[in-house]
PDB file of N, CA and C in Angstrom:
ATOM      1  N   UNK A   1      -9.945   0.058 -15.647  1.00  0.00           N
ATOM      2  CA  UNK A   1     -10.794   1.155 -15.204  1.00  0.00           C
ATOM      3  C   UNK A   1     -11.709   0.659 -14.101  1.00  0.00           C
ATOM      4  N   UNK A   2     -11.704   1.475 -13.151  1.00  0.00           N
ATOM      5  CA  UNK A   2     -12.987   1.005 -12.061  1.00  0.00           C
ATOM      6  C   UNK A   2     -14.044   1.117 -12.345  1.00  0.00           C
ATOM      7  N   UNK A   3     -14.995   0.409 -11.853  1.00  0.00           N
ATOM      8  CA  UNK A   3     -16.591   0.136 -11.960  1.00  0.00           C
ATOM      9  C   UNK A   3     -16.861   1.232 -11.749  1.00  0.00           C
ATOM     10  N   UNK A   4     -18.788   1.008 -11.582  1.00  0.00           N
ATOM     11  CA  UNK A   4     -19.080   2.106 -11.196  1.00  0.00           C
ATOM     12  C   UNK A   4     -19.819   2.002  -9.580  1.00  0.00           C
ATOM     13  N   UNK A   5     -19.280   0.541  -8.895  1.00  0.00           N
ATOM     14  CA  UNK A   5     -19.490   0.910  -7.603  1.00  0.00           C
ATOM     15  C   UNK A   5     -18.737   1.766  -6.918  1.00  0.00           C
ATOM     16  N   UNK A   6     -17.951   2.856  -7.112  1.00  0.00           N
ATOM     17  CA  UNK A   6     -17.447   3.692  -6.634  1.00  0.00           C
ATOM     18  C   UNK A   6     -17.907   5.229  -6.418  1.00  0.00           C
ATOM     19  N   UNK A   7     -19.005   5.115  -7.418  1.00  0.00           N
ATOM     20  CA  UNK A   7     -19.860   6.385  -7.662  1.00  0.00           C
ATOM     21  C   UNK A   7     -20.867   6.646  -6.053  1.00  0.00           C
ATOM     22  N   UNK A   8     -20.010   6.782  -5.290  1.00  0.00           N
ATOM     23  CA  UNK A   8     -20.689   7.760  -4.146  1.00  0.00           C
ATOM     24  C   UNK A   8     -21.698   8.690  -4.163  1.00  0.00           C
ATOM     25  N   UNK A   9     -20.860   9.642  -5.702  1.00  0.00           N
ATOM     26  CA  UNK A   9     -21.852  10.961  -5.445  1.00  0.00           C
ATOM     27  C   UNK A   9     -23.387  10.343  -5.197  1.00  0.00           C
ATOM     28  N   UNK A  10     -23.717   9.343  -6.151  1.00  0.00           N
ATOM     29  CA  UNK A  10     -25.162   9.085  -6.435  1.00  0.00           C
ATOM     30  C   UNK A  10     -25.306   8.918  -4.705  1.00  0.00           C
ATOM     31  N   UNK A  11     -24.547   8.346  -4.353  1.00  0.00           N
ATOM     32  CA  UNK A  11     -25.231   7.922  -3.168  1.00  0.00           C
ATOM     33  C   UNK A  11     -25.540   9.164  -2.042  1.00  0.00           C
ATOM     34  N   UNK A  12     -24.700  10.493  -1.967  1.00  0.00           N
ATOM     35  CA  UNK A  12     -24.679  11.705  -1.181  1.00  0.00           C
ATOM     36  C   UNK A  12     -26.218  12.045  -0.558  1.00  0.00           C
ATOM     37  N   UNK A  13     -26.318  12.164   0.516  1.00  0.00           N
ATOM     38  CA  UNK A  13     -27.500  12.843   1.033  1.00  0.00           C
ATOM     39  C   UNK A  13     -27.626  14.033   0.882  1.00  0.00           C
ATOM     40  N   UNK A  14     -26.629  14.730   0.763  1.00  0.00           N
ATOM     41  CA  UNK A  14     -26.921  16.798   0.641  1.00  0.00           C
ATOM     42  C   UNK A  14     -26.228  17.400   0.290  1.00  0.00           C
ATOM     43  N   UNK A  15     -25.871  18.583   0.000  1.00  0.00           N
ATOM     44  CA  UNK A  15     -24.990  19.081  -0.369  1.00  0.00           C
ATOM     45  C   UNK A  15     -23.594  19.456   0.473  1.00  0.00           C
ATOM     46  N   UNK A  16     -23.532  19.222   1.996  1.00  0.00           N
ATOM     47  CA  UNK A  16     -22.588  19.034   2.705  1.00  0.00           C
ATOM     48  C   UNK A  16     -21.184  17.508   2.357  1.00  0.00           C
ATOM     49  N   UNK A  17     -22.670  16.825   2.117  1.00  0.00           N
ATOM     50  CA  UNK A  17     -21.499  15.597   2.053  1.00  0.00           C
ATOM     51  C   UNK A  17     -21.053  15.417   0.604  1.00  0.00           C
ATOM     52  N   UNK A  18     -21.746  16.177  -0.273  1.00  0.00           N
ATOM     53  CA  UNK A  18     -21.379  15.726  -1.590  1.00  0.00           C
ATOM     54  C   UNK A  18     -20.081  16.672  -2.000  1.00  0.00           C
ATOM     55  N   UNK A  19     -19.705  17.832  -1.094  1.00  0.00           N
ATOM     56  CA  UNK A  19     -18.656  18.254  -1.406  1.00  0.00           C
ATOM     57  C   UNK A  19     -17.594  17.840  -0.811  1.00  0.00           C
ATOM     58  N   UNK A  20     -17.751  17.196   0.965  1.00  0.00           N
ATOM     59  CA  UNK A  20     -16.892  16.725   1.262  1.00  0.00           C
ATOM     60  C   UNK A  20     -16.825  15.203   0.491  1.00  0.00           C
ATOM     61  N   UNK A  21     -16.833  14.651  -0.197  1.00  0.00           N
ATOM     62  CA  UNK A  21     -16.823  13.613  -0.966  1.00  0.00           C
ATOM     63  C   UNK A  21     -16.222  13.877  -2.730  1.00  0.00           C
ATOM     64  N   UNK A  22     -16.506  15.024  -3.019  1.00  0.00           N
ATOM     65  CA  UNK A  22     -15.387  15.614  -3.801  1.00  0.00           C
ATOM     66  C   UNK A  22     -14.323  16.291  -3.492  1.00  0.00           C
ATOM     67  N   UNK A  23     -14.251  16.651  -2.356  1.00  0.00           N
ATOM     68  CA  UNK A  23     -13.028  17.324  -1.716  1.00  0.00           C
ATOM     69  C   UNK A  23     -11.848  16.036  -1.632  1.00  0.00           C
ATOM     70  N   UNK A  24     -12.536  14.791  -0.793  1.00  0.00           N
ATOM     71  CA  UNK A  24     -11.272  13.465  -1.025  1.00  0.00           C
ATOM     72  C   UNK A  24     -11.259  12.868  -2.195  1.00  0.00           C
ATOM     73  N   UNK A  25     -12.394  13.335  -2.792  1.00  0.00           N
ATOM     74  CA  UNK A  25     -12.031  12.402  -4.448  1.00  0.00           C
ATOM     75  C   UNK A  25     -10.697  13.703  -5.148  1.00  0.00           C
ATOM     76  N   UNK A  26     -10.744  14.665  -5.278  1.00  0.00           N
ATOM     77  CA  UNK A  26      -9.908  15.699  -5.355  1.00  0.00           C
ATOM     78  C   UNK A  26      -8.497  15.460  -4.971  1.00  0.00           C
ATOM     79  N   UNK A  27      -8.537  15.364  -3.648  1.00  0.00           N
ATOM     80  CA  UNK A  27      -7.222  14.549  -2.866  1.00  0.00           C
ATOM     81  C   UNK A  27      -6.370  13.923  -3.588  1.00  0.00           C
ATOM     82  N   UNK A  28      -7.127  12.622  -3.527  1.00  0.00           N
ATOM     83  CA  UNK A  28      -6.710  11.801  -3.889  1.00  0.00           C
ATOM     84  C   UNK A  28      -6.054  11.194  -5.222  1.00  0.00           C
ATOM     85  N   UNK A  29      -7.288  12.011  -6.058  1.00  0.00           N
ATOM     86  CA  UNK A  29      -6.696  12.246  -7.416  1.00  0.00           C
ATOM     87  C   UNK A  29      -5.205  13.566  -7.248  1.00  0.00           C
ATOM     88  N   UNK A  30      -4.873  14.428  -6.714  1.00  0.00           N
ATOM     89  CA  UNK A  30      -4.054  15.361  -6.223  1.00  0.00           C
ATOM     90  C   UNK A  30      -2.894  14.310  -6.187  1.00  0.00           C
ATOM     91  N   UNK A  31      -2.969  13.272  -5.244  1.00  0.00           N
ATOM     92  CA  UNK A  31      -2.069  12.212  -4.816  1.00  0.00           C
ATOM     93  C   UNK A  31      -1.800  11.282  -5.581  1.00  0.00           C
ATOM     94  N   UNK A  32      -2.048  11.259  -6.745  1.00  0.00           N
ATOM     95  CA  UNK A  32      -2.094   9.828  -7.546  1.00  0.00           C
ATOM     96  C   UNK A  32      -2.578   8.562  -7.349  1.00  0.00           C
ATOM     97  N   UNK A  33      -3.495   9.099  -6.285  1.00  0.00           N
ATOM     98  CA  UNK A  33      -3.955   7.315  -5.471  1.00  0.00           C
ATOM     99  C   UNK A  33      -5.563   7.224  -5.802  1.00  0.00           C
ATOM    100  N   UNK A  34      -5.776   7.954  -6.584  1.00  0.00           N
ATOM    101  CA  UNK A  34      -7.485   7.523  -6.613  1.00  0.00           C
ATOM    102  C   UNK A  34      -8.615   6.474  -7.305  1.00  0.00           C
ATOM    103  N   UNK A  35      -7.649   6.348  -8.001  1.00  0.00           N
ATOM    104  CA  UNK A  35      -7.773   4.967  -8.625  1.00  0.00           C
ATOM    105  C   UNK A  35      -7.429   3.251  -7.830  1.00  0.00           C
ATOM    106  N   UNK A  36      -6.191   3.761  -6.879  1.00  0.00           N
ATOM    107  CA  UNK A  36      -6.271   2.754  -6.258  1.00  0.00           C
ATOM    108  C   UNK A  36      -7.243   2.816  -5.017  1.00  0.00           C
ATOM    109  N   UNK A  37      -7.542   3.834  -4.457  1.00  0.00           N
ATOM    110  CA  UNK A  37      -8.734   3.619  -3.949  1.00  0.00           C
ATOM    111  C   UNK A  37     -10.290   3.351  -4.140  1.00  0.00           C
ATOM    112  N   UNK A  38     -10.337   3.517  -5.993  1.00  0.00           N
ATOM    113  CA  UNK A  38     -11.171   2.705  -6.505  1.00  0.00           C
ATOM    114  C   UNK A  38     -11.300   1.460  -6.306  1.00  0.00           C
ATOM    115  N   UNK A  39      -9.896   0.571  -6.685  1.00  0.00           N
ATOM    116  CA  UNK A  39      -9.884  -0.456  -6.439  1.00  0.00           C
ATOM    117  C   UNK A  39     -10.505  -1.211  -4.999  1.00  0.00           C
ATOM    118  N   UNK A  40      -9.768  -0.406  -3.921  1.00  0.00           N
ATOM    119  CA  UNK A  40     -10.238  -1.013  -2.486  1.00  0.00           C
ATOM    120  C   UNK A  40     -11.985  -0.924  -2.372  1.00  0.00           C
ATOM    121  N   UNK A  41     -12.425   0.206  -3.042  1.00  0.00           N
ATOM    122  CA  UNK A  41     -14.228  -0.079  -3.132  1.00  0.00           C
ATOM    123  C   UNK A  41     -14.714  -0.468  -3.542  1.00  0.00           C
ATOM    124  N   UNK A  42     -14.022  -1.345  -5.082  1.00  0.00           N
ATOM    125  CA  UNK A  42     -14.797  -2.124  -5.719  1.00  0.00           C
ATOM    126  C   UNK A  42     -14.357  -3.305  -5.142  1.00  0.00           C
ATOM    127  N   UNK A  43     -13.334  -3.998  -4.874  1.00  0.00           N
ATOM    128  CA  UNK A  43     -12.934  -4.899  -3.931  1.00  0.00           C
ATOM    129  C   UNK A  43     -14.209  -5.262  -3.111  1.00  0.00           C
ATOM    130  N   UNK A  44     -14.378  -4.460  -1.954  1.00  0.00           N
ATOM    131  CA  UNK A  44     -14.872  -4.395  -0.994  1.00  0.00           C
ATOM    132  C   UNK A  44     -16.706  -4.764  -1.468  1.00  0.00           C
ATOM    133  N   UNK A  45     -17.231  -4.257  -2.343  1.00  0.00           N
ATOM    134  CA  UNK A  45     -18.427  -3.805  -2.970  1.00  0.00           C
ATOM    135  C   UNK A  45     -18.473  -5.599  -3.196  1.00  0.00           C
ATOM    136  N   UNK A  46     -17.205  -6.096  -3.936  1.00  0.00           N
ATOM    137  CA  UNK A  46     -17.509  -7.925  -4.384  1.00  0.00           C
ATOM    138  C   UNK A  46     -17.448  -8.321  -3.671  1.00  0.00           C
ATOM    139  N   UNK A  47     -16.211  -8.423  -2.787  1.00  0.00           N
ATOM    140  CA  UNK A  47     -16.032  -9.407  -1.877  1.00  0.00           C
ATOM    141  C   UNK A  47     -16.869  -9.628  -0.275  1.00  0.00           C
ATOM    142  N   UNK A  48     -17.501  -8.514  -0.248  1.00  0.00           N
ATOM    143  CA  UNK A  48     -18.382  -8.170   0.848  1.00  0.00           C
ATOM    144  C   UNK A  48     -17.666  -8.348   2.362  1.00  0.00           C
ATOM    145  N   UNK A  49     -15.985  -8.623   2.147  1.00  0.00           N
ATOM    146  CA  UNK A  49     -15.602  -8.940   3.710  1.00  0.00           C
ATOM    147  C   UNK A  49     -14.055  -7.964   3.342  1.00  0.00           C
ATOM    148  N   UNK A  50     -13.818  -6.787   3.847  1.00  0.00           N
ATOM    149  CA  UNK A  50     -12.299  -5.650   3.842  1.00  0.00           C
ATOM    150  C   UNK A  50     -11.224  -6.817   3.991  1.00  0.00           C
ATOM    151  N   UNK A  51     -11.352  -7.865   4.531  1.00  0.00           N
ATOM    152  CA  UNK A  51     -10.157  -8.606   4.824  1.00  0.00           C
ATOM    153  C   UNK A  51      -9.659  -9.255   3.832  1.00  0.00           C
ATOM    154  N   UNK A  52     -10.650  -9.505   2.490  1.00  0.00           N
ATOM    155  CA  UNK A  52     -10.092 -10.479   1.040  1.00  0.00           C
ATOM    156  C   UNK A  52      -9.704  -9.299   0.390  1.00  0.00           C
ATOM    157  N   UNK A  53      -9.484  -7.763   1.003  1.00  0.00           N
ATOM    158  CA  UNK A  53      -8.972  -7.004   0.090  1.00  0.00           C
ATOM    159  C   UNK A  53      -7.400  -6.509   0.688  1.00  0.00           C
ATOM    160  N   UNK A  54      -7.471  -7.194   1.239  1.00  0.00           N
ATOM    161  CA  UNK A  54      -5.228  -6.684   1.821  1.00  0.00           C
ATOM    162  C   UNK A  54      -4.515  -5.978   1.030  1.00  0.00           C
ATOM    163  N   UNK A  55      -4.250  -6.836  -0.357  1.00  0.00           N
ATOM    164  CA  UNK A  55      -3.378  -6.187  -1.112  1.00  0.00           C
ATOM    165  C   UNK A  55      -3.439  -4.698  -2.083  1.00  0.00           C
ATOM    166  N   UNK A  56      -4.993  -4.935  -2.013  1.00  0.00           N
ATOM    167  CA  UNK A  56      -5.505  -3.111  -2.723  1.00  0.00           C
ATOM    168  C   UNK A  56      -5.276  -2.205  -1.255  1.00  0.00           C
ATOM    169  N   UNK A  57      -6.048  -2.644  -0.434  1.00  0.00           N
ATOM    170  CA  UNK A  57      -5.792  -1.731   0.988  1.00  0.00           C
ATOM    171  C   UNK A  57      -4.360  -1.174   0.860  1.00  0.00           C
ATOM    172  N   UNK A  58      -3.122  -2.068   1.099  1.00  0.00           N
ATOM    173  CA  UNK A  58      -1.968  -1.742   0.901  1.00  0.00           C
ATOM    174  C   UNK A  58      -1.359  -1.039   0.132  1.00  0.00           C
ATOM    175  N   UNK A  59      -1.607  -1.198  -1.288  1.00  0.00           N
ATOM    176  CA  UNK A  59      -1.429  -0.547  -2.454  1.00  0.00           C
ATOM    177  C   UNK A  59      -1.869   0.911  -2.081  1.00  0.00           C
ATOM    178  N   UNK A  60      -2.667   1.069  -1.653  1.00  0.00           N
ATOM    179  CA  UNK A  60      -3.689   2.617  -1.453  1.00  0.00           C
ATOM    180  C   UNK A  60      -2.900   2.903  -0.004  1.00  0.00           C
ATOM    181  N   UNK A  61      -2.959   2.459   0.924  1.00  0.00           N
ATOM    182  CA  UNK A  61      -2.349   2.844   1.935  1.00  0.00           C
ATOM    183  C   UNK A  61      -0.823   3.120   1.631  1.00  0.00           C
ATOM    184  N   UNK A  62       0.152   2.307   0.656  1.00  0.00           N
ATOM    185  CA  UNK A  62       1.477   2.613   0.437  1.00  0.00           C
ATOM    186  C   UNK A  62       2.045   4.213  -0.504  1.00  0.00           C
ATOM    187  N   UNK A  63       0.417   4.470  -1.274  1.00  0.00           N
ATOM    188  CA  UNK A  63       0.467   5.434  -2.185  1.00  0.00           C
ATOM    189  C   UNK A  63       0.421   6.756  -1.308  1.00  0.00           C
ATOM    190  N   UNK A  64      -0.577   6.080  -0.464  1.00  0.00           N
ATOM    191  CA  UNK A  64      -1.056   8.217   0.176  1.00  0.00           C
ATOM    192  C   UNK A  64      -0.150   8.444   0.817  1.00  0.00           C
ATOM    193  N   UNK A  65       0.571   7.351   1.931  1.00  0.00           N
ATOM    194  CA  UNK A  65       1.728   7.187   2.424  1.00  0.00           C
ATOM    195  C   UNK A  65       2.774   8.078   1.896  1.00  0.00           C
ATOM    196  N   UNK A  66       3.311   7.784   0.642  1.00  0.00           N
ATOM    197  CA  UNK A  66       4.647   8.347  -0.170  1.00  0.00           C
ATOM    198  C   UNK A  66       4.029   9.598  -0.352  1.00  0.00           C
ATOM    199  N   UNK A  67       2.836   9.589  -1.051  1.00  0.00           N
ATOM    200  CA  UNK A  67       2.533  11.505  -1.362  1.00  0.00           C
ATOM    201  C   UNK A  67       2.469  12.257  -0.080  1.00  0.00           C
ATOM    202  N   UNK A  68       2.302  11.926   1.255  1.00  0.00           N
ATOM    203  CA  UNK A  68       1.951  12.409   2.144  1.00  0.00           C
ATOM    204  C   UNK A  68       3.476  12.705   2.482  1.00  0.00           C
ATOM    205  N   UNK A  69       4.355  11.925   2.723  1.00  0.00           N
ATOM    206  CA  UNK A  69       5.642  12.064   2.986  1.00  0.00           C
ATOM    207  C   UNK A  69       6.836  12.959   1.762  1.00  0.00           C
ATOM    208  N   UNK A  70       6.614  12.766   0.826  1.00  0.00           N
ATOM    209  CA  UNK A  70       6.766  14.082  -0.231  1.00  0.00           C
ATOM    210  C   UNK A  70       6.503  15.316  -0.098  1.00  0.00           C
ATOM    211  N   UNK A  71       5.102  15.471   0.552  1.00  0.00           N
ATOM    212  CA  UNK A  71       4.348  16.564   0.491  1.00  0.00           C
ATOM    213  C   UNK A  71       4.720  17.249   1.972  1.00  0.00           C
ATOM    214  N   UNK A  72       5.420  16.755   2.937  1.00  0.00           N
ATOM    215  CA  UNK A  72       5.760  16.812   4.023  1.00  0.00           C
ATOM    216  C   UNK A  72       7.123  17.509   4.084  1.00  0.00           C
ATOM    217  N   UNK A  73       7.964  17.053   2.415  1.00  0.00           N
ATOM    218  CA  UNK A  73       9.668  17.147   2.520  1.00  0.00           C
ATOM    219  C   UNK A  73       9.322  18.547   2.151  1.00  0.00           C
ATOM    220  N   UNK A  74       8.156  18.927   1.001  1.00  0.00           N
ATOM    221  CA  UNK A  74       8.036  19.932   0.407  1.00  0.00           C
ATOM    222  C   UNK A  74       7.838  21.147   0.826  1.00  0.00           C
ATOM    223  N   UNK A  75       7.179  20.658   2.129  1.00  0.00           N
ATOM    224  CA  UNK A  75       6.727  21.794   3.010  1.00  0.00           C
ATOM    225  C   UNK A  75       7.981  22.010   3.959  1.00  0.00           C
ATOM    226  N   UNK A  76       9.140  21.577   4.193  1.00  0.00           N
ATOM    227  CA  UNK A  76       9.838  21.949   5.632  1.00  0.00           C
ATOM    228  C   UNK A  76      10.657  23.506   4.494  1.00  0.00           C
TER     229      UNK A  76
END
């Protein structure tokens, strides 16, 4: 399970961004990838440098990837 450095909402300034911030948490959960994009923020949150996180990046980038391309066949 992911931490709770992922909890954005707390962090939202207004009510503009706090919906666009549930709108991609929505997404993503939509996509099956939101969890792995947990991962890349808690990653990121420890390691303090995006580059010791490659293999979550990937993981998350390979996921939205396939739903995006599914969701693409679905639509022609």
């Amino acid at each position: 399970m992911a931490s709770n450095t992922h909890n954005r909402k707390n962090q939202a300034q207004g009510d503009g961004e706090m919906n666009h911030l549930e709108a991609v948490e929505q997404r993503l959960k939509e996509a099956g990838c939101l969890e792995l994009h947990y991962s890349v923020l808690d990653c990121m949150a420890e390691k303090k440098d995006w580059r010791q996180c490659q293999g979550q990046v990937t993981d998350f980038k390979n996921c939205y990837t396939s739903f995006k391309q599914k969701e693409k066949s679905r639509n022609k």
